[in-house]
PDB file of N, CA and C in Angstrom:
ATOM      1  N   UNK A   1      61.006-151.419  -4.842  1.00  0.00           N
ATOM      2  CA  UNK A   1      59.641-151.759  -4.508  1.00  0.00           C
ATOM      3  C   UNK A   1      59.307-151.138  -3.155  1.00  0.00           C
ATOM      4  N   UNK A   2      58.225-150.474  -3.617  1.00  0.00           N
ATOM      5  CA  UNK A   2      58.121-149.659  -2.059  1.00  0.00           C
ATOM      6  C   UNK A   2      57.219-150.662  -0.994  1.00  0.00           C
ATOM      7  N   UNK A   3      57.139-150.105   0.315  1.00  0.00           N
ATOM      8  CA  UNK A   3      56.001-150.935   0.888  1.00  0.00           C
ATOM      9  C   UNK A   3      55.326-149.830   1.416  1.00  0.00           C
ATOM     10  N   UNK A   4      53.839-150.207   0.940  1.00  0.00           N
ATOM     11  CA  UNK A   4      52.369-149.445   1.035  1.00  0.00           C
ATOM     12  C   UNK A   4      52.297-149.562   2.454  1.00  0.00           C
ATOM     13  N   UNK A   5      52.517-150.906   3.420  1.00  0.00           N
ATOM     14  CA  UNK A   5      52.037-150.849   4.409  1.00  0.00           C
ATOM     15  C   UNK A   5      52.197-149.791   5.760  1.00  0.00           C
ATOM     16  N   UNK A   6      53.820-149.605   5.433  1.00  0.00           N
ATOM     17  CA  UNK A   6      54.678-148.878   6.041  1.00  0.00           C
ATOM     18  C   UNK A   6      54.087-147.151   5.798  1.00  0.00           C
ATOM     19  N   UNK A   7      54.216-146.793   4.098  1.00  0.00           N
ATOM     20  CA  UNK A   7      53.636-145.607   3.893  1.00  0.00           C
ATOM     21  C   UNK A   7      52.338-145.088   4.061  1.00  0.00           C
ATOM     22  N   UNK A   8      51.676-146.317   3.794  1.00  0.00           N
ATOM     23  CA  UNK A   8      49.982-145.931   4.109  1.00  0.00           C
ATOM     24  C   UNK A   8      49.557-146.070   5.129  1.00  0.00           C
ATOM     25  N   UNK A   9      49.855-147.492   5.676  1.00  0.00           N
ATOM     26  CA  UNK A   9      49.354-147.691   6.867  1.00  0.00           C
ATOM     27  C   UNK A   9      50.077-146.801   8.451  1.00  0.00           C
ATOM     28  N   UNK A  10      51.382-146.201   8.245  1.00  0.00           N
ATOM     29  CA  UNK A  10      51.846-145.685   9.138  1.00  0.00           C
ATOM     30  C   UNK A  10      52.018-143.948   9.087  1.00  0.00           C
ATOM     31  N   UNK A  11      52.456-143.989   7.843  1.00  0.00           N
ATOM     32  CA  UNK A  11      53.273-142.320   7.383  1.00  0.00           C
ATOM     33  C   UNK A  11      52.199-141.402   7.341  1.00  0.00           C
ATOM     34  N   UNK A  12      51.200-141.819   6.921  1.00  0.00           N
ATOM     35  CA  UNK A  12      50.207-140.705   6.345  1.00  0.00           C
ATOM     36  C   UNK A  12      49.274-140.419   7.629  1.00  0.00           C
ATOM     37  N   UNK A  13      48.619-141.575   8.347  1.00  0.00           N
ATOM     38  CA  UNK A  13      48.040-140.814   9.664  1.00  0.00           C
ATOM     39  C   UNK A  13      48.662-140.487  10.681  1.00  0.00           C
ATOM     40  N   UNK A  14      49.815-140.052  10.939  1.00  0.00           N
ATOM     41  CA  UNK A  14      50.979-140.231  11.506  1.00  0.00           C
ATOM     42  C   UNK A  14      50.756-138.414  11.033  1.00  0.00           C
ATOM     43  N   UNK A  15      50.750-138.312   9.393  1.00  0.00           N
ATOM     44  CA  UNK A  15      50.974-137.104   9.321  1.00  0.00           C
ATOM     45  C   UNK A  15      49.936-136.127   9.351  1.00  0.00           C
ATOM     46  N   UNK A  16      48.985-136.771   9.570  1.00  0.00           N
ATOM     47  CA  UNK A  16      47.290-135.933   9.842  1.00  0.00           C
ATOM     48  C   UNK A  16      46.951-136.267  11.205  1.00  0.00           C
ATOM     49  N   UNK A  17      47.338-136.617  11.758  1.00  0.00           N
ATOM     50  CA  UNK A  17      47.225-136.452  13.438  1.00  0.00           C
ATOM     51  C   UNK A  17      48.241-135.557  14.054  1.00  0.00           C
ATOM     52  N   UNK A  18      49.653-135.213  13.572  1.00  0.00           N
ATOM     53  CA  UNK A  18      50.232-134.189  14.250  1.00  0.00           C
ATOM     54  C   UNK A  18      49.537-132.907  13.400  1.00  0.00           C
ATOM     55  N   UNK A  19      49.176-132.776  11.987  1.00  0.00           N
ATOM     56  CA  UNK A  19      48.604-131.248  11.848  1.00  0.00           C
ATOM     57  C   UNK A  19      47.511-131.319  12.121  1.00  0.00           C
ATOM     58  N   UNK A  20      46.496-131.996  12.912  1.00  0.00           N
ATOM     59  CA  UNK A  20      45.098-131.711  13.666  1.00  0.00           C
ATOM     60  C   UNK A  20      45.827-131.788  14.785  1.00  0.00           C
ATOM     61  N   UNK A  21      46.985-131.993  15.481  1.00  0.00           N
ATOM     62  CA  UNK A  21      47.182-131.670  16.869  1.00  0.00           C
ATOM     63  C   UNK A  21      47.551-130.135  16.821  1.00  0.00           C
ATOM     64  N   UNK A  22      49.010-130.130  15.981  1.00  0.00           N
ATOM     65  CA  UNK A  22      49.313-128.739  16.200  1.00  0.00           C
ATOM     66  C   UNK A  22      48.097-127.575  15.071  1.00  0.00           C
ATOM     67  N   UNK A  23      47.226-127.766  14.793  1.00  0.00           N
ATOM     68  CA  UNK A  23      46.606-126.668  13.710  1.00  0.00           C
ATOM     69  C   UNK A  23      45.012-126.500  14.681  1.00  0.00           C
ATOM     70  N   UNK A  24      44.468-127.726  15.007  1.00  0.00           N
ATOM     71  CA  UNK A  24      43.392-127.902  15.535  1.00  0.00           C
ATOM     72  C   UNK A  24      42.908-127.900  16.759  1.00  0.00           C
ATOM     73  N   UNK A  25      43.788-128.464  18.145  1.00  0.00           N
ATOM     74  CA  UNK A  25      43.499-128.932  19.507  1.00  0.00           C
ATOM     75  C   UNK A  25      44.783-127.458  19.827  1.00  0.00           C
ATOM     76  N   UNK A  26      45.778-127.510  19.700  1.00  0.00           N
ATOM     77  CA  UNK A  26      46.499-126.596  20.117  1.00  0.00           C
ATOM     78  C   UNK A  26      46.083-125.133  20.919  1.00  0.00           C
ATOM     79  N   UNK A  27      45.285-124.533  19.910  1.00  0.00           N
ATOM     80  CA  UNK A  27      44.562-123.346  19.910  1.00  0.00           C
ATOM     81  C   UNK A  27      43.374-123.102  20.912  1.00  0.00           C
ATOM     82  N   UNK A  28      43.347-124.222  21.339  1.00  0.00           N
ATOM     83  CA  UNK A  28      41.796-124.682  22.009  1.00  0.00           C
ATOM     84  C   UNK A  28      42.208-124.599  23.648  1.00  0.00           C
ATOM     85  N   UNK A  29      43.590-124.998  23.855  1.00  0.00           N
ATOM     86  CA  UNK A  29      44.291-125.426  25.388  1.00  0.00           C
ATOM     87  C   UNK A  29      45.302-123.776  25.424  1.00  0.00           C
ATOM     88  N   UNK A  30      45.217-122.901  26.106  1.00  0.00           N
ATOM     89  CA  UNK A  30      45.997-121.985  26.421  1.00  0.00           C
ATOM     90  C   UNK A  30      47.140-122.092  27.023  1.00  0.00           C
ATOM     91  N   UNK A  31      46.986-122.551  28.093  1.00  0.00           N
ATOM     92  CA  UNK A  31      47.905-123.144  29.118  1.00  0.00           C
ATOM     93  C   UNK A  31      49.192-124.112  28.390  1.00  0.00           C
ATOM     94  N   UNK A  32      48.313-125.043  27.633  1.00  0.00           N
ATOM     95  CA  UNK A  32      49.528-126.106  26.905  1.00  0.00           C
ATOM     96  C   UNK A  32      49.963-126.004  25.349  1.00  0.00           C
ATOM     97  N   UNK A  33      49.534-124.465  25.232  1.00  0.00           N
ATOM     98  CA  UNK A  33      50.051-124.502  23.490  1.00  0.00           C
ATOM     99  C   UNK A  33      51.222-124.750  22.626  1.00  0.00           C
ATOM    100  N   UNK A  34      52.239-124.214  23.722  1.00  0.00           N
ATOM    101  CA  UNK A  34      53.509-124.614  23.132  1.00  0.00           C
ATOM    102  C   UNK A  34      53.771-126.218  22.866  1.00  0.00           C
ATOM    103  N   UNK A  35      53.285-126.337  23.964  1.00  0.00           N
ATOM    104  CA  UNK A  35      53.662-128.164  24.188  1.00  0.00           C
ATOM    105  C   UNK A  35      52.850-128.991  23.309  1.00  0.00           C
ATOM    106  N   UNK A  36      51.633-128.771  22.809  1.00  0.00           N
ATOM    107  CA  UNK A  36      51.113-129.563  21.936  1.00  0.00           C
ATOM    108  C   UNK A  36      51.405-129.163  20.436  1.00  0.00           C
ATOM    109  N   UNK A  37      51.516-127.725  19.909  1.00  0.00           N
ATOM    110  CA  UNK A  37      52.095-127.699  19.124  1.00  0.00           C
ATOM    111  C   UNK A  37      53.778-128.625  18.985  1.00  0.00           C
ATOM    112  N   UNK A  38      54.558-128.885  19.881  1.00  0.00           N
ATOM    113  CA  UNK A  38      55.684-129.344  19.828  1.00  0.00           C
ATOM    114  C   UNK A  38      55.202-130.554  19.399  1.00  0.00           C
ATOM    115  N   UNK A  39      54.837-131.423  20.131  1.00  0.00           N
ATOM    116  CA  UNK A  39      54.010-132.635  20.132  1.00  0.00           C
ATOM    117  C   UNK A  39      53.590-133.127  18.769  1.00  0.00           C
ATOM    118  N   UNK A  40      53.037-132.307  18.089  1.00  0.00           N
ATOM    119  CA  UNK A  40      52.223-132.462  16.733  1.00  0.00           C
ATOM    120  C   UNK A  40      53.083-132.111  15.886  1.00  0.00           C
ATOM    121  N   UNK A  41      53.768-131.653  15.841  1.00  0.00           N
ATOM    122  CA  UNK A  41      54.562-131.131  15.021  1.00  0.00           C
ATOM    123  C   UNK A  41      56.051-132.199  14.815  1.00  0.00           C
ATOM    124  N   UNK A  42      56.569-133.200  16.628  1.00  0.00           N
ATOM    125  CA  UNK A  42      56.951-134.029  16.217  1.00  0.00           C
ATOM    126  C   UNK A  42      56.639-135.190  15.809  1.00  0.00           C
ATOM    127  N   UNK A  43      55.307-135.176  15.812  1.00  0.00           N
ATOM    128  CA  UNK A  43      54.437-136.556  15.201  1.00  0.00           C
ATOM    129  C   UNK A  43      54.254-136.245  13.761  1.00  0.00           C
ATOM    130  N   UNK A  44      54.129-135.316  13.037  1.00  0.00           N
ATOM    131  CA  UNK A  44      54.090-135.003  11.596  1.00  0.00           C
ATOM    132  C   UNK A  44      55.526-135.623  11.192  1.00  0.00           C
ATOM    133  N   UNK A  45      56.490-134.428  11.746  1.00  0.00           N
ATOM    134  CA  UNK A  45      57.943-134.877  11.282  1.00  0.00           C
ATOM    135  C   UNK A  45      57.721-136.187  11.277  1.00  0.00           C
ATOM    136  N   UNK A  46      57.768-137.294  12.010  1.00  0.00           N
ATOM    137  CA  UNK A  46      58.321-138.745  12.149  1.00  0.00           C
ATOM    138  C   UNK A  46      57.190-139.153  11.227  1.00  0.00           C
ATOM    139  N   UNK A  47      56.061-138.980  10.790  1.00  0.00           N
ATOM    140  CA  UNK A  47      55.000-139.300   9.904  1.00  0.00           C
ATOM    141  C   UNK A  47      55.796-139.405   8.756  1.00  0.00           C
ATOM    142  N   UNK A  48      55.921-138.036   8.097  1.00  0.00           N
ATOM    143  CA  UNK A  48      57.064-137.912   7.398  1.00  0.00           C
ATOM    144  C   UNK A  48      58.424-138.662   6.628  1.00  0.00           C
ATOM    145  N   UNK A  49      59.179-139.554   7.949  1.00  0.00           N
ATOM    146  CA  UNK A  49      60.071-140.101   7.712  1.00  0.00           C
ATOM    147  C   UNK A  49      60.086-140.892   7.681  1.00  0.00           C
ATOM    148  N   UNK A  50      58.684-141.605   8.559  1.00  0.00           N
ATOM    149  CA  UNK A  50      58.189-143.242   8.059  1.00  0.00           C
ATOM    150  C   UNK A  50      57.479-143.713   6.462  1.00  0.00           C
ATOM    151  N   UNK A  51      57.090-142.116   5.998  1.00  0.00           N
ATOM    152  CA  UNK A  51      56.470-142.381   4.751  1.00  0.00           C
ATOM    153  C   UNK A  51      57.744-142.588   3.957  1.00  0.00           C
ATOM    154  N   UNK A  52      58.438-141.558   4.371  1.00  0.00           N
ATOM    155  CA  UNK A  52      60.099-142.041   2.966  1.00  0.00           C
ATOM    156  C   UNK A  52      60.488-142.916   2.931  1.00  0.00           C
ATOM    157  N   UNK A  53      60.668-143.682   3.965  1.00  0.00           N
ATOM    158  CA  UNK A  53      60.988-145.019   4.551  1.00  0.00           C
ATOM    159  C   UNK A  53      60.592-146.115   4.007  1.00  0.00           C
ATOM    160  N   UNK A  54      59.230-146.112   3.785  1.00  0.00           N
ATOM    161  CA  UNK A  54      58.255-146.804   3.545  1.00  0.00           C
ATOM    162  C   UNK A  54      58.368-146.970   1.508  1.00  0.00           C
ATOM    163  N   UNK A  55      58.961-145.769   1.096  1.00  0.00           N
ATOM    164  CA  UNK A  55      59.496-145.759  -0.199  1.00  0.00           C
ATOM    165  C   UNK A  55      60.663-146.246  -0.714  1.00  0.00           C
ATOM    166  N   UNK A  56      61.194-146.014   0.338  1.00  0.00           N
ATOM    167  CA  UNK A  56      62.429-146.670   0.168  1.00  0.00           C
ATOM    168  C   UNK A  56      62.967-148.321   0.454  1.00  0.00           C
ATOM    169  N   UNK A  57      62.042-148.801   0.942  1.00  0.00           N
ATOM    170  CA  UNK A  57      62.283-150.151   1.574  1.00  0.00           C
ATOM    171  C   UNK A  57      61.878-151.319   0.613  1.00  0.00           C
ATOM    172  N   UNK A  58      63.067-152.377   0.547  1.00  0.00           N
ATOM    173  CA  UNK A  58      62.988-153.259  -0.271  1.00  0.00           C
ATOM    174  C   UNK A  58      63.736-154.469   0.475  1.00  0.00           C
ATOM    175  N   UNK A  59      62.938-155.981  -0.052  1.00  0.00           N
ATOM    176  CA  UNK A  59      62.988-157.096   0.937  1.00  0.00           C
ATOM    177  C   UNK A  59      64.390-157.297   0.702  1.00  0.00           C
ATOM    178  N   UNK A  60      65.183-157.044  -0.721  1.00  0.00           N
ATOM    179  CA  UNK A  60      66.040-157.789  -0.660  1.00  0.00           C
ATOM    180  C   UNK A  60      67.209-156.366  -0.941  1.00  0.00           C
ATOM    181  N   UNK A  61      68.470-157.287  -0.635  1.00  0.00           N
ATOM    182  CA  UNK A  61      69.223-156.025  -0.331  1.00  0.00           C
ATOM    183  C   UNK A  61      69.614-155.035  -2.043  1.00  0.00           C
ATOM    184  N   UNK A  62      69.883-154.303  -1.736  1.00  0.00           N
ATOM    185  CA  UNK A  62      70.217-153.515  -3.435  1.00  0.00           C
ATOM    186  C   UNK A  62      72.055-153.833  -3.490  1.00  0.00           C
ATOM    187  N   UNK A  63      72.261-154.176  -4.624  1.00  0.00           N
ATOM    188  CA  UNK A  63      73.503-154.326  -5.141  1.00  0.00           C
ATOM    189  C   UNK A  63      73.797-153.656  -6.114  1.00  0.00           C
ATOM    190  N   UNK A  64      74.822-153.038  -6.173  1.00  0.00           N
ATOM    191  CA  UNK A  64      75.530-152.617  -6.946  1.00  0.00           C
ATOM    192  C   UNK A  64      76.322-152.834  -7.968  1.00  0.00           C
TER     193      UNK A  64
END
């Protein structure tokens, strides 16, 4: 049983705020491009891993 709250509520704008950082604002700052691309790019990643997370997570433990 996944939890929505985790994937929806965290993973997904998580992952559209680092590619409007690094795709959108980046390009705009000369001086700080590297660094906001870095920035956005580690906010996607962790977007990312909270959404799997968020698939993977169940209240009770899994047995085998």
């Amino acid at each position: 049983m996944a939890s929505k709250q985790i994937s929806v509520g965290v993973g997904i704008p998580m992952i559209i705020v680092g590619a409007l950082m690094a795709f959108l604002w980046a390009p705009t700052n000369a001086e700080w491009i590297e660094t906001i691309e870095f920035v956005g790019g580690l906010i996607g990643i962790l977007g990312v891993i909270f959404f799997v997370a968020g698939l993977m997570y169940t209240k009770q433990p899994v047995l085998t």
